[in-house]
Structures are given as structure tokens and as C-alpha cells.
Protein backbone atom coordinates (compact mmCIF):
# COMPACT_ATOMS: atom_id res chain seq x y z
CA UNK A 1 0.00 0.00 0.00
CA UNK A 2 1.47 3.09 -1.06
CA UNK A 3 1.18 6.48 1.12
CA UNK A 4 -0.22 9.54 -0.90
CA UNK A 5 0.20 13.26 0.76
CA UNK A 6 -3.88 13.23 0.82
CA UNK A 7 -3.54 10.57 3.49
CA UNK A 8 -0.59 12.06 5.62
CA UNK A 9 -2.67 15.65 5.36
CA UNK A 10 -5.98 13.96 6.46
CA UNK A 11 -3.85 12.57 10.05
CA UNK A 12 -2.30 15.63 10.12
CA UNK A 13 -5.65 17.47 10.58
CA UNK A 14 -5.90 15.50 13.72
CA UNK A 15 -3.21 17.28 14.84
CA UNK A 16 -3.86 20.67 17.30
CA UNK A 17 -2.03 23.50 18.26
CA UNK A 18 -2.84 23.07 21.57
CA UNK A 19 -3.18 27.32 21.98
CA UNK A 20 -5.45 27.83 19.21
CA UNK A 21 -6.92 24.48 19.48
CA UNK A 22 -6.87 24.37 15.44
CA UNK A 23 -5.63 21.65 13.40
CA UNK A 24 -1.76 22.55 11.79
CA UNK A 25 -2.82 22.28 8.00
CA UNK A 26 -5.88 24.93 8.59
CA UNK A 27 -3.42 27.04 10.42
CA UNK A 28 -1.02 26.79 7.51
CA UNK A 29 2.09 25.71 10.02
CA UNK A 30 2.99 22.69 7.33
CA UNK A 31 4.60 23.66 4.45
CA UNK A 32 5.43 20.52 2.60
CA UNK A 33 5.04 16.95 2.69
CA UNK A 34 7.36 14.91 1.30
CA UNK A 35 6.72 11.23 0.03
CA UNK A 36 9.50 8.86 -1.01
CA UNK A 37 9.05 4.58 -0.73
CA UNK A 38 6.20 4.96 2.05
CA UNK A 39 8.77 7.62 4.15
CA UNK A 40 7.80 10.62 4.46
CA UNK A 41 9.10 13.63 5.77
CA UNK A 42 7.29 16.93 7.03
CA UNK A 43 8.40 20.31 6.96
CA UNK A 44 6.57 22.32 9.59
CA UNK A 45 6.82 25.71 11.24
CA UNK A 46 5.72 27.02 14.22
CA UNK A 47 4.04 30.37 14.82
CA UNK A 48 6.49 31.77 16.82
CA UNK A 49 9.78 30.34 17.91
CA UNK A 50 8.88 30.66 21.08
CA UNK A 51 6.24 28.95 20.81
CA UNK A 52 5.98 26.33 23.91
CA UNK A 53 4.40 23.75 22.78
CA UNK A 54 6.23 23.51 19.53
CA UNK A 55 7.59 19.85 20.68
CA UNK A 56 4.48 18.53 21.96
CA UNK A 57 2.53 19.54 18.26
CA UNK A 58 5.80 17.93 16.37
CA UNK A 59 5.80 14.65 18.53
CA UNK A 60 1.98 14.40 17.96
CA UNK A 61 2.22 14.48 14.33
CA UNK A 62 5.03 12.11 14.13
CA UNK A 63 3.21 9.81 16.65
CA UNK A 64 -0.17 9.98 14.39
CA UNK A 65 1.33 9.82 11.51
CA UNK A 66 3.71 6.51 12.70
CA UNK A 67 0.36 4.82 12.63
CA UNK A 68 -0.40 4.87 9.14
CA UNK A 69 -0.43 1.39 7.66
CA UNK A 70 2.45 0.51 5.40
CA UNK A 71 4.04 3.49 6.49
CA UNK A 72 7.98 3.44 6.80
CA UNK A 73 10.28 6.69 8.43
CA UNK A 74 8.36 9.38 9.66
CA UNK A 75 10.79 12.66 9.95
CA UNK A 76 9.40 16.28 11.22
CA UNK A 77 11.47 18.87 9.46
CA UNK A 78 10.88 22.30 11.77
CA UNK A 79 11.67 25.04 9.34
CA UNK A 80 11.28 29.09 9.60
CA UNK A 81 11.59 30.18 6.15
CA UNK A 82 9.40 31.83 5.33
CA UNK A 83 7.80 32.83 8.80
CA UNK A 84 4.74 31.88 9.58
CA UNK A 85 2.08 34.97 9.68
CA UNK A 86 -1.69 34.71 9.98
CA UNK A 87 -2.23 34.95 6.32
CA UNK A 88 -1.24 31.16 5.75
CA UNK A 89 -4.31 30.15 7.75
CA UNK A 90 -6.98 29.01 5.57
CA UNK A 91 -9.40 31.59 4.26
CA UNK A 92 -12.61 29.64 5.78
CA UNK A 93 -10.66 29.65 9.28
CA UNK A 94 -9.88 32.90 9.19
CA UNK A 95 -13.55 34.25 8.50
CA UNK A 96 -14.47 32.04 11.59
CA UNK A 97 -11.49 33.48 13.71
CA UNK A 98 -12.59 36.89 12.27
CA UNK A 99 -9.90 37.58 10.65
């Protein structure tokens, strides 16, 4: 069974930044998923680097995403180019924020 970047994105909606209590593909915090032989690697930001709970969100999505069946490495890339900014959330999340 091979892993497509619709399944890694639909377990990575089950994953919440704890402060906004939103999922981290609505809040636009992952940039890019990356797919080779069933591993797949995640590049992420945060919203701040200071954000606290940055570990806890990372470890959740590698922990949720380990799950997958058939799935082989799982590797969190943190990244902070470009910055993260309200703007990446996605336009029906940001009318309900009121944004």
C-alpha cells in the first residue's frame, strides 16, 4: 500500500495547536510533505519560535502519523523560512477566527 500526501494531510488534521486548538494544516504551520518509498518527511513551522508547545505539536504528528499502515520513516522537518504569519491560515478559518 502506497502512502499519498492526501492521506498524511488527512492525520495531520488530527493534529492541534494546543493554543489555538486548530488543526496545523488549517493554520497553515505545514509547508510541505514529502513522500518517497512509504517515508515521508514533514516540513513544519511554528508560529512563533517561542512557541511552547512547539515539541508537543511535532511529537503528535510524528506519533499519528507513525500509525499509518504501510508506512515506513516518519521525519518532522521544523523550518522558519518563510515565517509563519496569519495569512497562511486558511481563508474559511480565518472568517471564523474573524480575521
Amino acid at each position: 500500500m502506497s502512502i499519498t500526501k492526501e492521506d498524511v494531510t488527512l492525520v495531520l488534521r488530527k493534529v492541534k495547536d494546543p493554543d489555538m486548538q486548530l488543526n496545523i494544516i488549517d493554520i497553515g504551520l505545514v509547508y510541505d510533505i514529502v513522500i518517497e518509498n512509504n517515508d515521508v518527511r514533514v516540513d513544519m513551522t511554528l508560529t512563533s519560535p517561542a512557541c511552547p508547545s512547539g515539541d508537543d505539536i511535532m511529537d503528535d504528528a510524528r506519533e499519528k502519523l507513525a500509525m499509518l499502515p504501510g508506512i515506513g520513516t516518519v521525519t518532522m522537518h521544523l523550518v522558519w523560512t518563510p515565517p509563519w504569519h496569519p495569512d497562511k491560515i486558511n481563508e474559511r478559518v480565518r472568517a471564523y477566527l474573524g480575521f
